[in-house]
Every structure is written in C-alpha cells, then in structure tokens.
N, C-alpha and C. Protein backbone atom coordinates (compact mmCIF):
# COMPACT_ATOMS: atom_id res chain seq x y z
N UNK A 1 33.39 16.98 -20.73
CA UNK A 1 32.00 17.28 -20.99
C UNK A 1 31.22 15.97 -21.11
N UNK A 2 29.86 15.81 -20.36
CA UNK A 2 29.12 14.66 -20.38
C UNK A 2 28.42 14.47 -21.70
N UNK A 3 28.44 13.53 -22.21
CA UNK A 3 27.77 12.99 -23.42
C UNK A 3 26.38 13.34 -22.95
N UNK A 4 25.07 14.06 -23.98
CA UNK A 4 24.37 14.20 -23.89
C UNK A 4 23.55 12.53 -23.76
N UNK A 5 23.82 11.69 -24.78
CA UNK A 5 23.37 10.21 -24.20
C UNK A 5 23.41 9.70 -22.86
N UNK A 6 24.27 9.69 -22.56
CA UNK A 6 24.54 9.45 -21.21
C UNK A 6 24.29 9.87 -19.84
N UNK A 7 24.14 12.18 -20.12
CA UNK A 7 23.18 12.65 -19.65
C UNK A 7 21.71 12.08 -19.35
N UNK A 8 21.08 12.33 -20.60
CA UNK A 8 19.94 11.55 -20.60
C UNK A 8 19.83 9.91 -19.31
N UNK A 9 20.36 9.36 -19.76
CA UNK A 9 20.51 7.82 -19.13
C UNK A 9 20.73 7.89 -17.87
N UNK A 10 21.62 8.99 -17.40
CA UNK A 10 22.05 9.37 -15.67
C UNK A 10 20.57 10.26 -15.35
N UNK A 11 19.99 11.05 -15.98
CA UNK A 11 19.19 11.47 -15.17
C UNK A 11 17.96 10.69 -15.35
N UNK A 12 17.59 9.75 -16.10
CA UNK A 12 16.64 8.72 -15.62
C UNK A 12 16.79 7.78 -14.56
N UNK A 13 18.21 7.79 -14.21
CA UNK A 13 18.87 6.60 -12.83
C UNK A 13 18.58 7.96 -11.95
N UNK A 14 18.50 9.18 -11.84
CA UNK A 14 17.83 9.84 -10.87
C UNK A 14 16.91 9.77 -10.34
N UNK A 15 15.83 9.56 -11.40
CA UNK A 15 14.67 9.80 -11.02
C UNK A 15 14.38 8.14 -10.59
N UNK A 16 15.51 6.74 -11.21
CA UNK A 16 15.06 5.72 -10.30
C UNK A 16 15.34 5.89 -9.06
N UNK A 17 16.60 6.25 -8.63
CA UNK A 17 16.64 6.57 -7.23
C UNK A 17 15.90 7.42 -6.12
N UNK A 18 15.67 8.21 -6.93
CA UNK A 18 14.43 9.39 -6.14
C UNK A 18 13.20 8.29 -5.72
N UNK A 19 12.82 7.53 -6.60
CA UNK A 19 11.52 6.71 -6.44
C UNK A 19 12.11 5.93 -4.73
N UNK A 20 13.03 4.98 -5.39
CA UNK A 20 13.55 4.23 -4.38
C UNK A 20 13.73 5.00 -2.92
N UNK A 21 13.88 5.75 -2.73
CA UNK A 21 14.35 6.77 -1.59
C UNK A 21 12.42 7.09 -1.02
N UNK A 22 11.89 7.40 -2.30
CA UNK A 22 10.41 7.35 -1.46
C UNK A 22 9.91 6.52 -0.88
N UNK A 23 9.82 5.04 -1.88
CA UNK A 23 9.48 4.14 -1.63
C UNK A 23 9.64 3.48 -0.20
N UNK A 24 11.15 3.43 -0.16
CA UNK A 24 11.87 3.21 1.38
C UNK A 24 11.30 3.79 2.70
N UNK A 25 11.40 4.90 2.49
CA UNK A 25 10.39 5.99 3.05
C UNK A 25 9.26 5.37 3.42
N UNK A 26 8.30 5.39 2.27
CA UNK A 26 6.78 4.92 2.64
C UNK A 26 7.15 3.60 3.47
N UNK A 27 7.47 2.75 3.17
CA UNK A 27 7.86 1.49 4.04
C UNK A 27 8.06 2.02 5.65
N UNK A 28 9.18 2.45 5.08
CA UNK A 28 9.78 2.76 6.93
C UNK A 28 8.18 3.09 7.33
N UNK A 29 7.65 4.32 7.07
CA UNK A 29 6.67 4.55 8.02
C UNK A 29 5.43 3.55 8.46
N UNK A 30 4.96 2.72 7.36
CA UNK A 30 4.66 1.55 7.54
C UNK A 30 4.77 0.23 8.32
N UNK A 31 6.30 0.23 8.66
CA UNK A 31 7.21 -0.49 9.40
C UNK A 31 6.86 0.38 10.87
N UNK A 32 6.91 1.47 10.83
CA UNK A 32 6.74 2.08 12.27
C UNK A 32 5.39 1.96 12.62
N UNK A 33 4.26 2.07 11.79
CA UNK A 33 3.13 2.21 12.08
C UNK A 33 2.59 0.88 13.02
N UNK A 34 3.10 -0.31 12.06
CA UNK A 34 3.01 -1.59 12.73
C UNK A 34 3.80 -2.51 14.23
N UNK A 35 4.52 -1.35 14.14
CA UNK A 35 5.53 -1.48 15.51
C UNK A 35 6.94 -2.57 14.47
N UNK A 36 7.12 -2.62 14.05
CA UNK A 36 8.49 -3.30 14.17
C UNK A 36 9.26 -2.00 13.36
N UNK A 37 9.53 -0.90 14.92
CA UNK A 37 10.77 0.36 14.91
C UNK A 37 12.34 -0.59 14.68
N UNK A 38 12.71 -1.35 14.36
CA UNK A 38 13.99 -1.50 13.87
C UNK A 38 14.32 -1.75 12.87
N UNK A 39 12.99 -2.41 11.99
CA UNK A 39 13.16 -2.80 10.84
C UNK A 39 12.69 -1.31 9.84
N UNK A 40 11.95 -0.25 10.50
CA UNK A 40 11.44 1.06 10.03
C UNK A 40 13.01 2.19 10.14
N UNK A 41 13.62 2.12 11.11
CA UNK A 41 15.38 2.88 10.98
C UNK A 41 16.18 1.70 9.97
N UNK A 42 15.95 0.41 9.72
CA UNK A 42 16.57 0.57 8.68
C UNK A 42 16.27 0.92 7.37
N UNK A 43 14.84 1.06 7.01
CA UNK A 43 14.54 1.19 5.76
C UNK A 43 14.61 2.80 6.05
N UNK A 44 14.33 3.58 6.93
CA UNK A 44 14.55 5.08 6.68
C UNK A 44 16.17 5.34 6.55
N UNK A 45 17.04 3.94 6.62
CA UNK A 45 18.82 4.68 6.02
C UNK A 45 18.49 4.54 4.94
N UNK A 46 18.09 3.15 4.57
CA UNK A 46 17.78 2.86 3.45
C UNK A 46 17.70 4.19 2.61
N UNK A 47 16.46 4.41 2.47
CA UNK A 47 15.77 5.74 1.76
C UNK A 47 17.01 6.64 2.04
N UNK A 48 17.67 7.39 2.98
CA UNK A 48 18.70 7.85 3.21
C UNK A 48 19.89 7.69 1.89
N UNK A 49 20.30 6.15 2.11
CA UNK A 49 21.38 6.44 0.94
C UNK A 49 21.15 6.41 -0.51
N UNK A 50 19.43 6.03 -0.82
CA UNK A 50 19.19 6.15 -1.91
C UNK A 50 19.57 7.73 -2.51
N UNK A 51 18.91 8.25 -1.73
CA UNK A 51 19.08 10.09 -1.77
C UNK A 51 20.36 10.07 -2.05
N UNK A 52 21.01 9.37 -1.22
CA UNK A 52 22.63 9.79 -1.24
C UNK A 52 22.84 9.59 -2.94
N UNK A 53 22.53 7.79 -3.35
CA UNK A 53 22.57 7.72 -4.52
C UNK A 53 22.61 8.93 -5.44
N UNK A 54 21.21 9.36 -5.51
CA UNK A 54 20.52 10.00 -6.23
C UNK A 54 21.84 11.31 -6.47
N UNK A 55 21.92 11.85 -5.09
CA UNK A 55 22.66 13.40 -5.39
C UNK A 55 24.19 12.80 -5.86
N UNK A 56 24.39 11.69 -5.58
CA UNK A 56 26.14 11.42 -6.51
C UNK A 56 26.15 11.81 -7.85
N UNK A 57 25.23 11.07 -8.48
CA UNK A 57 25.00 10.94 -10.02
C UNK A 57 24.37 12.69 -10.28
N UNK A 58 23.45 13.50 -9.57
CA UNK A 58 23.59 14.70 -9.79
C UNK A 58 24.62 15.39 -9.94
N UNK A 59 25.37 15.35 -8.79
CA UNK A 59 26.70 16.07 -8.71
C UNK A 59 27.56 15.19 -10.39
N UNK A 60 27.69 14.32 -10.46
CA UNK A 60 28.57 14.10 -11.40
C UNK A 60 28.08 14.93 -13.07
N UNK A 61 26.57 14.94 -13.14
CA UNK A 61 25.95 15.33 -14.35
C UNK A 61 27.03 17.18 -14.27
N UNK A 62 26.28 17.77 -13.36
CA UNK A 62 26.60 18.96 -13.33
C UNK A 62 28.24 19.14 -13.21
N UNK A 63 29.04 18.77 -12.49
CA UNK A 63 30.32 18.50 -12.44
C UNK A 63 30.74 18.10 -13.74
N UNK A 64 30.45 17.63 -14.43
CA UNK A 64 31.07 17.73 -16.19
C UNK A 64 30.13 18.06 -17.14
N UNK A 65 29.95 19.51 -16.90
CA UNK A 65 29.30 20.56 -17.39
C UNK A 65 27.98 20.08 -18.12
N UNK A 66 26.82 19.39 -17.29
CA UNK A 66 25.65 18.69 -17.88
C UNK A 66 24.60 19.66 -16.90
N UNK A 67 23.48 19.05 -16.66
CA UNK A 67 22.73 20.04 -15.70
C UNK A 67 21.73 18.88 -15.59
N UNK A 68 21.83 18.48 -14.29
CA UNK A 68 20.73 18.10 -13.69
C UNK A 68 19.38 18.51 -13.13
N UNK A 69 18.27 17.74 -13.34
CA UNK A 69 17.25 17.80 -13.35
C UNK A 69 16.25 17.02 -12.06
N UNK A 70 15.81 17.83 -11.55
CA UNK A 70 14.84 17.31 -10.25
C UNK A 70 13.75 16.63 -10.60
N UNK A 71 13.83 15.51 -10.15
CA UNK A 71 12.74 14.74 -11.00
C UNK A 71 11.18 14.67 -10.53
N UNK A 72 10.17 14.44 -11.15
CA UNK A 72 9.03 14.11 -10.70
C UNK A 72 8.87 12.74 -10.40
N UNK A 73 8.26 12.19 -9.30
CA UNK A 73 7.90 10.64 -8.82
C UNK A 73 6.84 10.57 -8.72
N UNK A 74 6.42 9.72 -9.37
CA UNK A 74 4.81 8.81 -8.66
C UNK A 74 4.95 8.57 -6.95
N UNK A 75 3.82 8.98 -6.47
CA UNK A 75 3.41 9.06 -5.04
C UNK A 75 3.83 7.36 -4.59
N UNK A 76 4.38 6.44 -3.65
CA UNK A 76 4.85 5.14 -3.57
C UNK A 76 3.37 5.27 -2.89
N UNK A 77 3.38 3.49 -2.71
CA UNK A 77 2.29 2.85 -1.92
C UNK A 77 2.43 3.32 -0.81
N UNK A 78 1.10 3.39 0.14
CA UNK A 78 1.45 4.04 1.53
C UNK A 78 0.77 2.80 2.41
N UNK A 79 0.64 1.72 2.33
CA UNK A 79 0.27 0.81 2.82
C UNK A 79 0.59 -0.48 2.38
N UNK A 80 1.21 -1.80 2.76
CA UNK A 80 1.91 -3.00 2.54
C UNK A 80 0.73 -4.08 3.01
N UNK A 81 1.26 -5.09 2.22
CA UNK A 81 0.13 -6.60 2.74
C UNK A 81 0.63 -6.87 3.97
N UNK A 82 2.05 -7.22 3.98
CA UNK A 82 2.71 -8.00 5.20
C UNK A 82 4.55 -7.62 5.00
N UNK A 83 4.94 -7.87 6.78
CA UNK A 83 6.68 -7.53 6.43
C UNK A 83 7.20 -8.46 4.97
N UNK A 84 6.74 -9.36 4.69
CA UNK A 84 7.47 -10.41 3.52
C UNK A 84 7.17 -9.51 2.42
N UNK A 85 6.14 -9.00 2.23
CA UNK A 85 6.18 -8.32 1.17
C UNK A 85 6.88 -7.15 0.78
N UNK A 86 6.77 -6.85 1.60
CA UNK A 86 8.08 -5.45 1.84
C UNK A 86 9.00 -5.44 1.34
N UNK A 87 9.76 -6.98 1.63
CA UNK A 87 10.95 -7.45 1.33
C UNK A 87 11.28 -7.73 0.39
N UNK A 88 10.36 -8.41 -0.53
CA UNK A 88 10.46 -8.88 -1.68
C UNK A 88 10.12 -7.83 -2.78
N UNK A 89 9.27 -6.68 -2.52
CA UNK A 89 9.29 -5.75 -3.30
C UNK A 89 11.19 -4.36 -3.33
N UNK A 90 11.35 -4.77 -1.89
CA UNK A 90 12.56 -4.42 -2.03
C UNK A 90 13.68 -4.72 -2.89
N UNK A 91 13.38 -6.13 -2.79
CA UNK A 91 14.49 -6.89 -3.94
C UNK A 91 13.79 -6.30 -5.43
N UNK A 92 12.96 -6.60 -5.82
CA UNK A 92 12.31 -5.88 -6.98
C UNK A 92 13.21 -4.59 -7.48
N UNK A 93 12.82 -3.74 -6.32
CA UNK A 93 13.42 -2.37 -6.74
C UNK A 93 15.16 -2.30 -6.74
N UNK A 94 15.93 -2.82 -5.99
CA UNK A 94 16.72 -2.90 -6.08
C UNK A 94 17.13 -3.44 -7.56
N UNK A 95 16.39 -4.98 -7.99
CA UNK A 95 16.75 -5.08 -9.14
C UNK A 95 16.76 -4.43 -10.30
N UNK A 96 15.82 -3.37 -10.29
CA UNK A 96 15.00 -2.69 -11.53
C UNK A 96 16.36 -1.53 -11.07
N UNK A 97 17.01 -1.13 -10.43
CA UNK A 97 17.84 -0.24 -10.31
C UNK A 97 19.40 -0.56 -10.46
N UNK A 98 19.50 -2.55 -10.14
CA UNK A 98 20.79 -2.36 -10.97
C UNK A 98 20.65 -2.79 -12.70
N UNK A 99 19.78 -3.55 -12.87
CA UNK A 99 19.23 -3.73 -14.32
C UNK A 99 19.43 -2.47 -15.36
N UNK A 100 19.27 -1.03 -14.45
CA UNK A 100 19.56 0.47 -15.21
C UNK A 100 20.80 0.66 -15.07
N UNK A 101 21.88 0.34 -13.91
CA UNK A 101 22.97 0.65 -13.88
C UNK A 101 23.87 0.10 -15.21
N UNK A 102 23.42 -1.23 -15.28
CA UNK A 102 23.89 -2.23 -16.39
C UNK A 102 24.20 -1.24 -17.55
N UNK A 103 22.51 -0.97 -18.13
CA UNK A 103 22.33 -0.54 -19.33
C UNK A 103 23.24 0.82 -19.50
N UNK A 104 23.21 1.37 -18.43
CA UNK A 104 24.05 2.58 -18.46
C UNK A 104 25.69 2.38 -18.15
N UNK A 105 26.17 1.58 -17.98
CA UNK A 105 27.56 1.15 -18.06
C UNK A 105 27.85 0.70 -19.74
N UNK A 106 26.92 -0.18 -20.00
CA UNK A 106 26.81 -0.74 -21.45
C UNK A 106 26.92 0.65 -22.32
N UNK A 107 26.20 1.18 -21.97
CA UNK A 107 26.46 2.67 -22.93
C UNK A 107 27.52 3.13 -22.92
N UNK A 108 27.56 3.76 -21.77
CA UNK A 108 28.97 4.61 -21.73
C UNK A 108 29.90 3.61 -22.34
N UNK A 109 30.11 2.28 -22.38
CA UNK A 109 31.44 1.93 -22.90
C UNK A 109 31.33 1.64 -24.54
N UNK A 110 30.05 1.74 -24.80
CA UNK A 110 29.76 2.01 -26.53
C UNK A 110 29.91 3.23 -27.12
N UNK A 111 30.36 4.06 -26.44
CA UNK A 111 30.27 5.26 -26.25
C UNK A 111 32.10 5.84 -26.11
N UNK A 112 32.54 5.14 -25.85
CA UNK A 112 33.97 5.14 -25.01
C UNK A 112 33.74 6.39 -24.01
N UNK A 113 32.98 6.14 -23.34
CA UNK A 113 32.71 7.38 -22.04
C UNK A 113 33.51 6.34 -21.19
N UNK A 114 34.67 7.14 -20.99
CA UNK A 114 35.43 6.33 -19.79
C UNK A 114 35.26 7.24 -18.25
N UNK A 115 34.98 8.12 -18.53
CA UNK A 115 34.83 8.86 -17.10
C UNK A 115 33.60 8.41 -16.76
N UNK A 116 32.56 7.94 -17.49
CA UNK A 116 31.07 7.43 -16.46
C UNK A 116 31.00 6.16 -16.69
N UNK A 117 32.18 5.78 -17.57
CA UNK A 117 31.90 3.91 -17.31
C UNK A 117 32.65 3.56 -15.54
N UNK A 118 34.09 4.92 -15.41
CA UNK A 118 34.74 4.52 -14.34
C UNK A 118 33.33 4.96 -13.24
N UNK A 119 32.71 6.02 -13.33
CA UNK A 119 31.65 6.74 -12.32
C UNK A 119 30.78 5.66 -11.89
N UNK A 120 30.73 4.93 -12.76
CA UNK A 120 29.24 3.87 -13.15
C UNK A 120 29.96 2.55 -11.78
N UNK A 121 31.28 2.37 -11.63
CA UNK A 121 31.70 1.00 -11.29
C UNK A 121 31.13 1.14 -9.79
N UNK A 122 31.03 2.20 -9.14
CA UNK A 122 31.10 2.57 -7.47
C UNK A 122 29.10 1.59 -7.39
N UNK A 123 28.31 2.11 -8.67
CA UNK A 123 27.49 1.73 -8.29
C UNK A 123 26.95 0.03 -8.93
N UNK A 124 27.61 -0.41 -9.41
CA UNK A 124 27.72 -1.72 -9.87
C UNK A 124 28.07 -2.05 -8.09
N UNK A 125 29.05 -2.00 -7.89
CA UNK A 125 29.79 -2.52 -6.42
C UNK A 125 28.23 -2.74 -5.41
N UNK A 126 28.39 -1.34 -5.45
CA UNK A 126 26.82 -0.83 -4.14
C UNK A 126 25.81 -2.20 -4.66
N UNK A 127 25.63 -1.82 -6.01
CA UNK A 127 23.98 -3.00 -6.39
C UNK A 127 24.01 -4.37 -5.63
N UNK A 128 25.38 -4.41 -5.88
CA UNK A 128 25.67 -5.89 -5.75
C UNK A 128 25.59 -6.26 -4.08
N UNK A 129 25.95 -5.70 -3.59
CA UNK A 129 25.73 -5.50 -1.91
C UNK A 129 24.49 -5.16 -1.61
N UNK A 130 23.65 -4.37 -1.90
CA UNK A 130 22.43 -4.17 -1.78
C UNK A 130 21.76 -5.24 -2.09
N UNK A 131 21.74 -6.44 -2.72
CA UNK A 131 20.89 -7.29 -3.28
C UNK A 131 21.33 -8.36 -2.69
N UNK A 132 22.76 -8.59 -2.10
CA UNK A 132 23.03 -9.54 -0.79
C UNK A 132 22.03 -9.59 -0.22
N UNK A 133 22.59 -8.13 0.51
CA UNK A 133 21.62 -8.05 1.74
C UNK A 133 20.02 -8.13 1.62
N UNK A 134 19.48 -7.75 0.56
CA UNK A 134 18.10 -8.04 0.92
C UNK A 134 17.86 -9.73 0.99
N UNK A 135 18.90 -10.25 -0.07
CA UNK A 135 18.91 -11.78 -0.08
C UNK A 135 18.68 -12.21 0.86
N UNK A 136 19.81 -11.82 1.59
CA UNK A 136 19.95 -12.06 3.13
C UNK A 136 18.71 -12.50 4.07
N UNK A 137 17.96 -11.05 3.73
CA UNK A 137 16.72 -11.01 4.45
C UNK A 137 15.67 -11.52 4.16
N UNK A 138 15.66 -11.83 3.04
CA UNK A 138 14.90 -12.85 2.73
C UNK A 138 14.66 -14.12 2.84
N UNK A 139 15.79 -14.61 3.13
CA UNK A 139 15.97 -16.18 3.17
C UNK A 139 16.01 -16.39 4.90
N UNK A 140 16.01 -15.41 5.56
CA UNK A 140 15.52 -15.72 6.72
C UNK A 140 14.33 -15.18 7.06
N UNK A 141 13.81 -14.75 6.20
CA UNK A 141 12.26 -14.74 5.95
C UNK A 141 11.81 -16.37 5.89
N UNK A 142 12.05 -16.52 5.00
CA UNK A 142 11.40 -18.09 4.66
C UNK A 142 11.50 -19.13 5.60
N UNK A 143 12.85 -18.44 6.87
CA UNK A 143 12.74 -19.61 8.01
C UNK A 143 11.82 -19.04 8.94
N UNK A 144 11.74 -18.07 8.89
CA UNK A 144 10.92 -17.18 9.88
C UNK A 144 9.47 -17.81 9.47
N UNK A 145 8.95 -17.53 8.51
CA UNK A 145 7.36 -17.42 8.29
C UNK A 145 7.25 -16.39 8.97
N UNK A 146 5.76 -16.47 9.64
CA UNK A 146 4.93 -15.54 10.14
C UNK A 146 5.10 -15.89 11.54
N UNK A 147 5.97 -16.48 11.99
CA UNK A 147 6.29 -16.28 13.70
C UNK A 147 6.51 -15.20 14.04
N UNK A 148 5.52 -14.38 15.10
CA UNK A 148 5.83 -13.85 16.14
C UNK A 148 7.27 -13.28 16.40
N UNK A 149 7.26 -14.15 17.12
CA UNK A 149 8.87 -14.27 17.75
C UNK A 149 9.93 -14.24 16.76
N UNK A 150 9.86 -15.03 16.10
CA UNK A 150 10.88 -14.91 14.97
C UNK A 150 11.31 -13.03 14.04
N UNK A 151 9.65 -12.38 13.48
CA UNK A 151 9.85 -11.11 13.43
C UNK A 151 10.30 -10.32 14.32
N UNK A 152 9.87 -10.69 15.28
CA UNK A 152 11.48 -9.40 16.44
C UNK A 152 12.42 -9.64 16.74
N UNK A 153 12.81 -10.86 16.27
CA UNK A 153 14.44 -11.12 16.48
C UNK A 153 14.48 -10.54 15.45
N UNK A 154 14.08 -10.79 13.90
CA UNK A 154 14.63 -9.56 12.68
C UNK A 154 14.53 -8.57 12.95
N UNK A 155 13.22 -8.45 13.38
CA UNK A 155 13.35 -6.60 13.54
C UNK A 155 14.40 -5.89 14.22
N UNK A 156 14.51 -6.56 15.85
CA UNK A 156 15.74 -6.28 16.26
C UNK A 156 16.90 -6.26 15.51
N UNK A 157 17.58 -7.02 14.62
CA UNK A 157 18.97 -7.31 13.72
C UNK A 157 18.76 -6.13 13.03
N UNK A 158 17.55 -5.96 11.93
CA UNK A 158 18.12 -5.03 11.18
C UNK A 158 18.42 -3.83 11.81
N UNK A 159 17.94 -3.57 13.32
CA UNK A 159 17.69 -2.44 13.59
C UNK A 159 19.49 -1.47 14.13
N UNK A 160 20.34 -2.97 13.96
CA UNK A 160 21.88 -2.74 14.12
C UNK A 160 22.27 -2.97 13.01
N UNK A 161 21.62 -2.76 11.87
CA UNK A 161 22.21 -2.72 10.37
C UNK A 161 22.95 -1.75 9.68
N UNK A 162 22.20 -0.77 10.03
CA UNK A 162 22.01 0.72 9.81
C UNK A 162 22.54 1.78 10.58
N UNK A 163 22.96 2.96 10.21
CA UNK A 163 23.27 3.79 11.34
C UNK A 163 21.73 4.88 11.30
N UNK A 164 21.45 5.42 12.81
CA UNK A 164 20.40 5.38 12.73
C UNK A 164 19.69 7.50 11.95
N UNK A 165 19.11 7.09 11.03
CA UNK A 165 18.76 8.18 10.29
C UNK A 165 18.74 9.24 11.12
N UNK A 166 18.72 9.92 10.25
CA UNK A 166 18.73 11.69 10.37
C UNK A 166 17.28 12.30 10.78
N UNK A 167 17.01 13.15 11.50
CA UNK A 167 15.68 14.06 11.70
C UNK A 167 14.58 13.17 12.40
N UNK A 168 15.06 11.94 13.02
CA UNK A 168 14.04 11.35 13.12
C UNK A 168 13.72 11.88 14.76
N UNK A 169 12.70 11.36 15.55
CA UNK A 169 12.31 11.39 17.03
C UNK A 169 13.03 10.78 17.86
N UNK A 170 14.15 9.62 17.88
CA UNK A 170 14.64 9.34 18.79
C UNK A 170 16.18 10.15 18.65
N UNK A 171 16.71 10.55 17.37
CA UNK A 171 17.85 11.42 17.51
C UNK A 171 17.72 13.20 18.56
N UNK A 172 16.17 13.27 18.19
CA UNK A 172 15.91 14.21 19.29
C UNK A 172 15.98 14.00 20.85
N UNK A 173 15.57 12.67 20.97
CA UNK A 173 16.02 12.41 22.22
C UNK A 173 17.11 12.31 23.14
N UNK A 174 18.36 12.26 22.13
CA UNK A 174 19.48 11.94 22.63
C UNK A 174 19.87 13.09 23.05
C-alpha cells in the first residue's frame, strides 16, 4: 500500500510531467511553425515520453492501491523568442523536474518506502540523461550562434534523435 505522503508527492510529479509534455508540445509546434521540422519531431517525442513519464508514476500510484489523479495544467507559452531559448527553457524544465524527483526519493527513504525509493531510481537515471542531452544541445548552441547554416545542421541531427512521434502528418504518409 502507497504511503499517503508519498501519494501526495507522486501525484504532484504528475502534474510536473503533464506540464512538461505540454510544454514540449507547444514548442514542437512552434519549431514547425518556423520551419526547423526536425528539431519540432524531436520535441513532439519529447512531449511523447514525458506522457510516458507521467502514466508510469500513475500506473504505480494505482498499482499499490493509491488512486491517481488527472491533473489540471496551466495553458504553456504558445510562442518562443528564438530556437536558443527553447533550449534553455528546456533545461529549466527538465531541472525543475529532476529537483522533484530528488525531493521525492528523499522522502520515500525517510519514510523507509522502499518500493518508491526503488520506483523513484528508473527516474533519477532518465533525469540524468535528459539533462545531458539538452547540455548537449546547448553547447552547440553557443558554437552555432545564430548561423543560418549552422541551425539546419541541428535541426537536421536532432531530427535522428528521436523516433519519429505518433499521429503526426508524415506517419500518415508512409
């Protein structure tokens, strides 16, 4: 049975992930609007595995007899300054989402919740890879600048980052 503390604490990392999954979202379409389509399929996996996120930690609430809760989100920005910013608000969110994972590992083991301190490790792992990679992208941001040329060679890369989302217009094509 899930600790009602801990309940609590998992379904606020829901509703961070739900955000994140929008957020991603709004980007991608943003990313498409402006034409760089490779860097827009990766932020729509993006958003993709946030969801994924999101329904793990559901399934686990309800799976040891807790009950998850569908969260409400603030509407994300639907418009960006520039791709750099994108990026760097990415890292943001990413951070603000393992910063919660933390606190919620910290619990559960004050707690001796060993079944969601072990639940908790899959997404410690993920954070930590997720925040590579935006690293990643960032720091070849900073060689990039605002070249032209330089943004579609990224755009192109990320656009083999990712496998390419679900429901979108070019999976119809195939």
């Amino acid at each position: 049975m899930i600790n009602k503390e801990i309940e609590t604490a998992l379904q606020k990392q829901i509703e961070l992930e739900a955000y994140a999954s929008a957020y991603y979202l709004s980007m991608a379409c943003w990313m498409d609007v402006e034409g760089f389509e490779g860097t827009a399929q990766y932020l729509y996996a993006q958003s993709d595995e946030e969801r994924m996120h999101m329904l793990k930690i559901v399934h686990f609430i309800n799976d040891n007899d807790g009950h998850a809760e569908v969260p409400s989100i603030d509407r994300p920005p639907k418009d960006f300054e520039d791709y750099h910013t994108c990026f760097n608000q990415v890292l943001k969110q990413e951070q603000t989402v393992t910063n919660s994972i933390h606190k919620i590992t910290k619990l559960a083991l004050s707690l001796d919740d060993h079944a969601s301190h072990n639940f908790l490790q899959w997404y410690i792992s993920e954070q930590m890879e997720e925040e590579k990679n935006v690293k990643s992208i960032l720091n070849k941001l900073k060689i990039i600048g605002n070249d032209g040329s330089g943004l579609y060679l990224i755009d192109t890369e990320l656009a083999t980052m990712s496998p390419q989302p679900t429901g979108t217009v070019m999976e119809e094509k195939a």
